[in-house]
PDB file of N, CA and C in Angstrom:
ATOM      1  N   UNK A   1     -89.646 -22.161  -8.867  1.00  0.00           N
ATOM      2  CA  UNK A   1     -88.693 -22.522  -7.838  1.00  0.00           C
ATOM      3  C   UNK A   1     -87.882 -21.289  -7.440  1.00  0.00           C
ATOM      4  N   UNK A   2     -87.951 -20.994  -6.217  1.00  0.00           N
ATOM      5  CA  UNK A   2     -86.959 -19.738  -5.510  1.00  0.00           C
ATOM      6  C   UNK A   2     -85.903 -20.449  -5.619  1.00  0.00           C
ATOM      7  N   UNK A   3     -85.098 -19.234  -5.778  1.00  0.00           N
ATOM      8  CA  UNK A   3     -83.437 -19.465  -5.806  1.00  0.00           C
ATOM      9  C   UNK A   3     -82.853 -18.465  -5.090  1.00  0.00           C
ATOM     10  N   UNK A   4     -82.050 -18.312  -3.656  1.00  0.00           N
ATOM     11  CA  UNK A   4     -81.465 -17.438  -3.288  1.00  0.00           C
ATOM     12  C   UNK A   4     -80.202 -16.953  -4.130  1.00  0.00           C
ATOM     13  N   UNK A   5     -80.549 -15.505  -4.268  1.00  0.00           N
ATOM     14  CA  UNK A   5     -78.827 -14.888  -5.237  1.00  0.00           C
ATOM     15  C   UNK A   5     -78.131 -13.934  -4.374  1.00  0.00           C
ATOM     16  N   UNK A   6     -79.094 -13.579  -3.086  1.00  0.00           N
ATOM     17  CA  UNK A   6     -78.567 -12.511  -2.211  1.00  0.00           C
ATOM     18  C   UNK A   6     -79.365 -12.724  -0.861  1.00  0.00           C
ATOM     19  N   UNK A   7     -78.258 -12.432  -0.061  1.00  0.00           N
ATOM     20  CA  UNK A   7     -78.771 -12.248   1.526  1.00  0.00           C
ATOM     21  C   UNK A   7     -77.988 -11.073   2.689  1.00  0.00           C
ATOM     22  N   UNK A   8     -78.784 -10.622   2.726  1.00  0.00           N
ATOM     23  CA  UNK A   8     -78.381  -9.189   3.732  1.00  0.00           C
ATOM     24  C   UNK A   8     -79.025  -9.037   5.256  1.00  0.00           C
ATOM     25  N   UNK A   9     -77.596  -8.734   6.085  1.00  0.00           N
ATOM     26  CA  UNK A   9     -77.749  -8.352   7.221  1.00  0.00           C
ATOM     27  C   UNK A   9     -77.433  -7.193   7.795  1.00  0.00           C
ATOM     28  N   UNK A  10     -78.379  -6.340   8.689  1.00  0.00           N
ATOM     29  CA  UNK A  10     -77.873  -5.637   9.199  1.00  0.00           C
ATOM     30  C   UNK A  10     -77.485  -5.586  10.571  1.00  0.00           C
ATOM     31  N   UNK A  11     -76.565  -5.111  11.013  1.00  0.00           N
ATOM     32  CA  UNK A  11     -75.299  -5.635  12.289  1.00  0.00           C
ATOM     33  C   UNK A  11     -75.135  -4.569  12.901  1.00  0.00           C
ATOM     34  N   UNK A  12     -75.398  -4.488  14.352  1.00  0.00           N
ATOM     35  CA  UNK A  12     -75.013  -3.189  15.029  1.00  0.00           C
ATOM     36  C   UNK A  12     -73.854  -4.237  15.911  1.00  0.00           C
ATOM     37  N   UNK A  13     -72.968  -3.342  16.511  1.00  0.00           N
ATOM     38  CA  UNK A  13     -71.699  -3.728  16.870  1.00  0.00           C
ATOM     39  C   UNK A  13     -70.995  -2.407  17.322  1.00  0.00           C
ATOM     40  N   UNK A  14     -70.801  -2.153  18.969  1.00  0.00           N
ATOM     41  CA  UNK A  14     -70.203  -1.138  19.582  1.00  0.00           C
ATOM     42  C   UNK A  14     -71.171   0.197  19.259  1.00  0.00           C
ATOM     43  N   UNK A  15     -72.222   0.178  19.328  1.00  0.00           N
ATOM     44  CA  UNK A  15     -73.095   1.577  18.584  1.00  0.00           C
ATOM     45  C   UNK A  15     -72.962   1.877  17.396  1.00  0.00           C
ATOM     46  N   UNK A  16     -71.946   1.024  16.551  1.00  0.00           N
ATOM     47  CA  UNK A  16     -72.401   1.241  14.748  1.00  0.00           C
ATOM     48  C   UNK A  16     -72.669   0.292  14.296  1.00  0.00           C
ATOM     49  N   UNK A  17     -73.292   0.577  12.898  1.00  0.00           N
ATOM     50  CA  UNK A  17     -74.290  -0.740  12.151  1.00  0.00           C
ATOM     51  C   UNK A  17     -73.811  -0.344  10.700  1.00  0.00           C
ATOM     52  N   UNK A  18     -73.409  -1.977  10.652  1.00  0.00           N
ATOM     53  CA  UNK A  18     -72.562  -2.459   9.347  1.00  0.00           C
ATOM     54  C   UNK A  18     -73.931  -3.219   8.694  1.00  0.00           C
ATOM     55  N   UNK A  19     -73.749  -2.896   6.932  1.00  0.00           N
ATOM     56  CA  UNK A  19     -74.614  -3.798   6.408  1.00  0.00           C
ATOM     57  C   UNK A  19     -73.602  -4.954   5.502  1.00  0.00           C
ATOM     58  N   UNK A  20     -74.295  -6.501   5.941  1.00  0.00           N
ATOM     59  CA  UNK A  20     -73.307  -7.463   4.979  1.00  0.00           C
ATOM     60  C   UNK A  20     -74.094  -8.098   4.276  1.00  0.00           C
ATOM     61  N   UNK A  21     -73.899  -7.844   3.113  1.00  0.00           N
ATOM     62  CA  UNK A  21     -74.358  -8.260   1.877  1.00  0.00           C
ATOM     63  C   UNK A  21     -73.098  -9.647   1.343  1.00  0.00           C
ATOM     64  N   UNK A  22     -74.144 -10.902   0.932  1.00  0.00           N
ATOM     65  CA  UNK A  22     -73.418 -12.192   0.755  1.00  0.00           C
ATOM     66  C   UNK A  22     -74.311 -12.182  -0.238  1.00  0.00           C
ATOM     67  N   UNK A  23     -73.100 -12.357  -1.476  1.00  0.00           N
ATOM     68  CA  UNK A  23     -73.410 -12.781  -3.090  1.00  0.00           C
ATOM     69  C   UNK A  23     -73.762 -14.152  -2.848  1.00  0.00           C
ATOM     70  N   UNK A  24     -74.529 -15.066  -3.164  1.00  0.00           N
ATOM     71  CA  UNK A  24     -74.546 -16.505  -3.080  1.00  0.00           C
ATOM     72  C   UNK A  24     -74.125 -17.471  -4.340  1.00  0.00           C
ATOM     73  N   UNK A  25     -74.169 -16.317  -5.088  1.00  0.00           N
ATOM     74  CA  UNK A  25     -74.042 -17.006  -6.965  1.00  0.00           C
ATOM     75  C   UNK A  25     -72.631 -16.979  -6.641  1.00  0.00           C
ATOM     76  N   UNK A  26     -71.707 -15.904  -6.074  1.00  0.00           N
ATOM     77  CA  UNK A  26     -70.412 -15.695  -6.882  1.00  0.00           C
ATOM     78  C   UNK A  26     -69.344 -16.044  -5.499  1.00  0.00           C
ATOM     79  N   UNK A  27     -69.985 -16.460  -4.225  1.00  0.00           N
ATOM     80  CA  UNK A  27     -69.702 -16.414  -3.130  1.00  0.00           C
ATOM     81  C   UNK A  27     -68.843 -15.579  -2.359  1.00  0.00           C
ATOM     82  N   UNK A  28     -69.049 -14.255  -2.712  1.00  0.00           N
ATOM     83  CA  UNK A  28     -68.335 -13.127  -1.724  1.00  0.00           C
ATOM     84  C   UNK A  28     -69.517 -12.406  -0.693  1.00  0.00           C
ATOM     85  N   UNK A  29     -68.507 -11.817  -0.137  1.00  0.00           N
ATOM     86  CA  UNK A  29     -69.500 -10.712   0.848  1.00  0.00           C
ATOM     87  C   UNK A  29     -68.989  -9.339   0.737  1.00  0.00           C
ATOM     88  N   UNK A  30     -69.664  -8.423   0.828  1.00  0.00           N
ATOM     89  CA  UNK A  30     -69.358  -7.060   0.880  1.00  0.00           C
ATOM     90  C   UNK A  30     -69.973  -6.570   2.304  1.00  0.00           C
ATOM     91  N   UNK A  31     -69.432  -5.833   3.103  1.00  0.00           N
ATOM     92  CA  UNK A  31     -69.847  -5.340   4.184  1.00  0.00           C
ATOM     93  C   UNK A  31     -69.045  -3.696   4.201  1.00  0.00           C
ATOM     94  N   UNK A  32     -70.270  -2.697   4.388  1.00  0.00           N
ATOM     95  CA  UNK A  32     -70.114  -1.409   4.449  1.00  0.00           C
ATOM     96  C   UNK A  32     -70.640  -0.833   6.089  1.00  0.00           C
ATOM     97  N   UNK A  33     -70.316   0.217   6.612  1.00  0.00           N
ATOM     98  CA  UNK A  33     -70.903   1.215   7.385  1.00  0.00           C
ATOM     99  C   UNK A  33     -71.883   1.876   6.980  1.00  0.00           C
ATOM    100  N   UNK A  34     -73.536   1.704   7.943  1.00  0.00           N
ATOM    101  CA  UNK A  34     -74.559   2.698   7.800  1.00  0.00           C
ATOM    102  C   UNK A  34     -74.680   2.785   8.992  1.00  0.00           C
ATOM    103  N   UNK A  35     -74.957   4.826   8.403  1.00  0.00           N
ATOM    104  CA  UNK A  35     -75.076   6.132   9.460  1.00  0.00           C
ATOM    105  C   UNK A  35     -76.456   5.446  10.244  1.00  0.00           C
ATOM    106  N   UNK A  36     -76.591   5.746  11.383  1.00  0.00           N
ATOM    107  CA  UNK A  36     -77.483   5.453  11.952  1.00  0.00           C
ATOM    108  C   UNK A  36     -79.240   6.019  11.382  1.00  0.00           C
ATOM    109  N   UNK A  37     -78.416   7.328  11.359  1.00  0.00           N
ATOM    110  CA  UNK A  37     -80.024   7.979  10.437  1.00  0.00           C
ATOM    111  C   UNK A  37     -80.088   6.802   9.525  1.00  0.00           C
ATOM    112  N   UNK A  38     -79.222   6.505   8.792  1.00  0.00           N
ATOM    113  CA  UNK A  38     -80.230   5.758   7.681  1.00  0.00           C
ATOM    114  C   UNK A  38     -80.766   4.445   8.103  1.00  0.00           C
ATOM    115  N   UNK A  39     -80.501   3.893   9.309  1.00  0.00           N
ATOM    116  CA  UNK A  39     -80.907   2.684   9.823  1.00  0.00           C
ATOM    117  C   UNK A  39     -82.232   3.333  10.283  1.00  0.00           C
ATOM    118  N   UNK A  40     -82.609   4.740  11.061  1.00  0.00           N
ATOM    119  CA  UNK A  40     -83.535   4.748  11.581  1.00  0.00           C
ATOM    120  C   UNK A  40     -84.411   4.690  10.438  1.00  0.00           C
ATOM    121  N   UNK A  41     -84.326   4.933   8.864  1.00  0.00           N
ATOM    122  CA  UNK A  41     -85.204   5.618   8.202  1.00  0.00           C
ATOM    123  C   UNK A  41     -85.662   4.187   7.217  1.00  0.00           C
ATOM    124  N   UNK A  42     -85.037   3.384   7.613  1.00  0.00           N
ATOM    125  CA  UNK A  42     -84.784   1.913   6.419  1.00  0.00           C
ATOM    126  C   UNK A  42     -86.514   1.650   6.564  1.00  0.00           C
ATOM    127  N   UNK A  43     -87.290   1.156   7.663  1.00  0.00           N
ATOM    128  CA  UNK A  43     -88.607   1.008   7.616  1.00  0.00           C
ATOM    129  C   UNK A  43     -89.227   1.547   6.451  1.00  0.00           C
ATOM    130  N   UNK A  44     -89.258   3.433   6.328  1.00  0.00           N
ATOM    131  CA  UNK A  44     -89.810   4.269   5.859  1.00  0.00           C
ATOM    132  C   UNK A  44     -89.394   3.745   4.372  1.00  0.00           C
ATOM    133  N   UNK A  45     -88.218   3.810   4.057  1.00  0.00           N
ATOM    134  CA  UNK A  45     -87.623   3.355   2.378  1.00  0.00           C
ATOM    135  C   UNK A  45     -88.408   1.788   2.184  1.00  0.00           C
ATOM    136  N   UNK A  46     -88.505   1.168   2.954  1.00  0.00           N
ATOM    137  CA  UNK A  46     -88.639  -0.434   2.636  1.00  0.00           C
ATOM    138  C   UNK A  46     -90.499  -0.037   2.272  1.00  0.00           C
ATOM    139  N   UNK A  47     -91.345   0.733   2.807  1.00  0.00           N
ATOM    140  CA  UNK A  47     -92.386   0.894   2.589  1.00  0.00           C
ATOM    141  C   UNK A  47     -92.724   1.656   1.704  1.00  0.00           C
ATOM    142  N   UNK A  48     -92.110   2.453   1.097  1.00  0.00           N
ATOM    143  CA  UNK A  48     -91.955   3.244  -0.275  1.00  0.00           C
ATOM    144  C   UNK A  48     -91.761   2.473  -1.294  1.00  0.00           C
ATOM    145  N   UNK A  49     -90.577   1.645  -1.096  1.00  0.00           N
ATOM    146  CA  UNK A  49     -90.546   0.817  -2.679  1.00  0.00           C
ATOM    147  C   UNK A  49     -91.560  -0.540  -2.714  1.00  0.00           C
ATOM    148  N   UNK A  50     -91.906  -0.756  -1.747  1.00  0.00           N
ATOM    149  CA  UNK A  50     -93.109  -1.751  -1.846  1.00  0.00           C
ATOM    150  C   UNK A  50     -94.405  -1.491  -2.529  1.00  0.00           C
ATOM    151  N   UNK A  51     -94.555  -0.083  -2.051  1.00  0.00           N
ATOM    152  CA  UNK A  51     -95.768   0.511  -2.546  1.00  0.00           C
ATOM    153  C   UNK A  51     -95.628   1.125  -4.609  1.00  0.00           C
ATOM    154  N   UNK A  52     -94.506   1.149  -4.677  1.00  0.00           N
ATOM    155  CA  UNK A  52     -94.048   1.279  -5.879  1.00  0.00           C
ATOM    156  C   UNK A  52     -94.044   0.362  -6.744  1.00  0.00           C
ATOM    157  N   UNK A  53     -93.452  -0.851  -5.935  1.00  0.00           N
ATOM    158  CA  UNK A  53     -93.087  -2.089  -6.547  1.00  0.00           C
ATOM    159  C   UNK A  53     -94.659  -3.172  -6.691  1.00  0.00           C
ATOM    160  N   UNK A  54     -95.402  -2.804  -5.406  1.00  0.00           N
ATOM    161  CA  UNK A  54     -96.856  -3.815  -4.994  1.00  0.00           C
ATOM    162  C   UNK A  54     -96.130  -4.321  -4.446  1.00  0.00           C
ATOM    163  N   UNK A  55     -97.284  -5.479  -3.272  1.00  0.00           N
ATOM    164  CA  UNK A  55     -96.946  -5.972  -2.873  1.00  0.00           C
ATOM    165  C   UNK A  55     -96.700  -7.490  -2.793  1.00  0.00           C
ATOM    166  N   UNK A  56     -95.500  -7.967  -2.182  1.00  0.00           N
ATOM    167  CA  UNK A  56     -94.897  -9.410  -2.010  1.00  0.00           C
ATOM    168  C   UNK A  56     -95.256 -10.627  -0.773  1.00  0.00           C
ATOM    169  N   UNK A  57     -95.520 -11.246  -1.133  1.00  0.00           N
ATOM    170  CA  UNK A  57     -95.698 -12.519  -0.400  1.00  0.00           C
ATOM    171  C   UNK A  57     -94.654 -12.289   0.726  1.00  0.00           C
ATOM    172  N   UNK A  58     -95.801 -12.505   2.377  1.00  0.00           N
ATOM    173  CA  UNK A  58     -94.837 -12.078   3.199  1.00  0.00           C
ATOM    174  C   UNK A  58     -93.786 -13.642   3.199  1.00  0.00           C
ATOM    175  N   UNK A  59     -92.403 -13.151   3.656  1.00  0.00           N
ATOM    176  CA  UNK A  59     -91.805 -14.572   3.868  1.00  0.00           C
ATOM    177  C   UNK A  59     -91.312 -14.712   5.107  1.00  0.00           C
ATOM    178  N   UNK A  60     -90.870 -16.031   5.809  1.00  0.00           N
ATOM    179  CA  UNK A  60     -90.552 -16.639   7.371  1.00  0.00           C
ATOM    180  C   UNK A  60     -89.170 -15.667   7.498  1.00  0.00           C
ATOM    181  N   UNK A  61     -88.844 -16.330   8.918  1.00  0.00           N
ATOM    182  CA  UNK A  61     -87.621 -15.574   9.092  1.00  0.00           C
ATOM    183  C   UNK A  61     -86.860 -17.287   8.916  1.00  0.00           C
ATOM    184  N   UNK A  62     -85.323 -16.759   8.771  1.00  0.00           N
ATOM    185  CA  UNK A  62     -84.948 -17.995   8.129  1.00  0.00           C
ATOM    186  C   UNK A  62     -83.519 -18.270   9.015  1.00  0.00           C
TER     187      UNK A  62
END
């Protein structure tokens, strides 16, 4: 049985992009500023640790 413990968004707003991270266990949110470079580069990282990690059952959008 899946259990959500975390859910993350990333948010552009006025030309900057905030990431908000919502604890679901403990019910807070944390929301920080990311540099745009690193938004452009997130693809590239998300395909690195996959390939590290193997790969996961794709899932819906929700």
């Amino acid at each position: 049985m899946e259990r959500l413990l975390y859910a993350a968004e990333l948010v552009q707003e006025d030309g900057t992009y905030k990431l908000v991270v919502q604890d679901v266990v403990r019910d807070t949110v944390q929301i920080t500023s990311v540099p745009a470079s690193m938004v452009n580069r997130l693809p590239t990282f998300l395909s690195a640790l996959s390939s590290k990690l193997g790969p996961t059952p794709a899932r819906g959008h929700w």
